[in-house]
Protein backbone atom coordinates (compact mmCIF):
# COMPACT_ATOMS: atom_id res chain seq x y z
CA UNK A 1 98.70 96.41 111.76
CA UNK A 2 100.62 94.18 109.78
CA UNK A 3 99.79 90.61 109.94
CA UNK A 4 101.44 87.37 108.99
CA UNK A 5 98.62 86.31 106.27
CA UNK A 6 99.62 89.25 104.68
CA UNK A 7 102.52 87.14 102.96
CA UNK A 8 102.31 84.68 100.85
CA UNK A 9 102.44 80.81 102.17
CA UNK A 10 106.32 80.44 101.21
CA UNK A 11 107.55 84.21 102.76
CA UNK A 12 104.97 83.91 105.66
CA UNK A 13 107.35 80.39 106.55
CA UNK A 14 110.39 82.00 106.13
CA UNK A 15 109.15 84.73 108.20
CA UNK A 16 108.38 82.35 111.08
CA UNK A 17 111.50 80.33 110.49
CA UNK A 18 113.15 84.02 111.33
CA UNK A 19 111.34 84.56 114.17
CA UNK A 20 111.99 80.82 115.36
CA UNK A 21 115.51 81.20 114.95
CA UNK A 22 116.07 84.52 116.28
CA UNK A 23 113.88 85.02 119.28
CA UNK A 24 111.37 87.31 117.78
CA UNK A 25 108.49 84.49 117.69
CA UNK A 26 104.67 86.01 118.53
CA UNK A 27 106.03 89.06 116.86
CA UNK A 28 104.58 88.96 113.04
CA UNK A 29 100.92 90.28 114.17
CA UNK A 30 102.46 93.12 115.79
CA UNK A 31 101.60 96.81 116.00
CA UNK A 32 103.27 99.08 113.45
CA UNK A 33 106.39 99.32 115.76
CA UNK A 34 106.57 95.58 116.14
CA UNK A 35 106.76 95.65 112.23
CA UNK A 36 109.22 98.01 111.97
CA UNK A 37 111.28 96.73 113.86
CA UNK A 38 110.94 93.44 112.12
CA UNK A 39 111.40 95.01 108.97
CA UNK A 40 114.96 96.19 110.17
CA UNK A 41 116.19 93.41 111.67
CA UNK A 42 115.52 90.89 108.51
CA UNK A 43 116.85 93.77 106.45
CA UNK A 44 120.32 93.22 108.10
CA UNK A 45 119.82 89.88 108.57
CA UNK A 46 121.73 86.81 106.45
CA UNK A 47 120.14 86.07 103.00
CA UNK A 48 118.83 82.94 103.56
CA UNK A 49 116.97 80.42 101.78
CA UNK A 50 114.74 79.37 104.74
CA UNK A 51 114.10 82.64 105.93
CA UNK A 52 113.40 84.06 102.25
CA UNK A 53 112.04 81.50 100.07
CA UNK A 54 110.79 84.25 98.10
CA UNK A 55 113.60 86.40 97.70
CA UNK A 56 114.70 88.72 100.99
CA UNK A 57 114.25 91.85 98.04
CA UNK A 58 110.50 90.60 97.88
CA UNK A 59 110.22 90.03 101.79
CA UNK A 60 111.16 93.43 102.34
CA UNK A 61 109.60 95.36 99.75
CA UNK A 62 106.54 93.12 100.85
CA UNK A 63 106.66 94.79 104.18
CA UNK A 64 107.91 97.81 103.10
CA UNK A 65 104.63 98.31 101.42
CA UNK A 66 102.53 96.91 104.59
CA UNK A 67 104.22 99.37 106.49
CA UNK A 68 103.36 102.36 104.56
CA UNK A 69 99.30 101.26 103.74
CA UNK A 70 99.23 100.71 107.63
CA UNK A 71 100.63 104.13 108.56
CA UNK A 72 98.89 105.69 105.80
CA UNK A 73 95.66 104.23 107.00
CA UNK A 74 97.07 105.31 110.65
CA UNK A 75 97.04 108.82 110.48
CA UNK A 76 94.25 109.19 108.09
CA UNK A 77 95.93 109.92 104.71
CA UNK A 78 94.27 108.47 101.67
C-alpha cells in the first residue's frame, strides 16, 4: 500500500487539496490500484501550486517510486 505519510507535510497537502477538489477524497491510503490510479490522474492533471507545493515532477516521481517498492514487495521480488 501506499499511504499518505509517505509524502512529505507540503506534497501530502497538496495531495489532499487534489483529492478535495476533484472528488477522489479517502483515496490516498488506497490499495496499489487506488494509487495507480491516483498516480495517473495527477499526472494529467493542471500544474498547480496548491496541489504541488513540491513540484508535480517530485509528486510523481514520489509515487512513482511508492508504486514500484509496493509492487515489488507485492509479488515477492527483492
Amino acid at each position: 500500500m501506499v499511504f499518505k505519510t509517505d509524502f512529505l507535510a507540503p506534497a501530502r497537502r497538496g495531495l489532499e487539496r487534489f483529492c478535495e477538489d476533484n472528488d477522489c477524497e479517502g483515496l490516498l491510503d488506497g490499495g496499489l490500484e487506488v494509487s495507480a490510479w491516483l498516480f495517473f490522474r495527477l499526472r494529467e492533471a493542471e500544474d498547480r501550486a496548491e496541489w504541488f507545493p513540491s513540484g508535480k515532477w517530485a509528486t510523481l516521481q514520489r509515487l512513482e517510486q511508492l508504486l514500484s517498492e509496493a509492487a515489488t514487495a507485492r509479488v515477492g521480488f527483492a
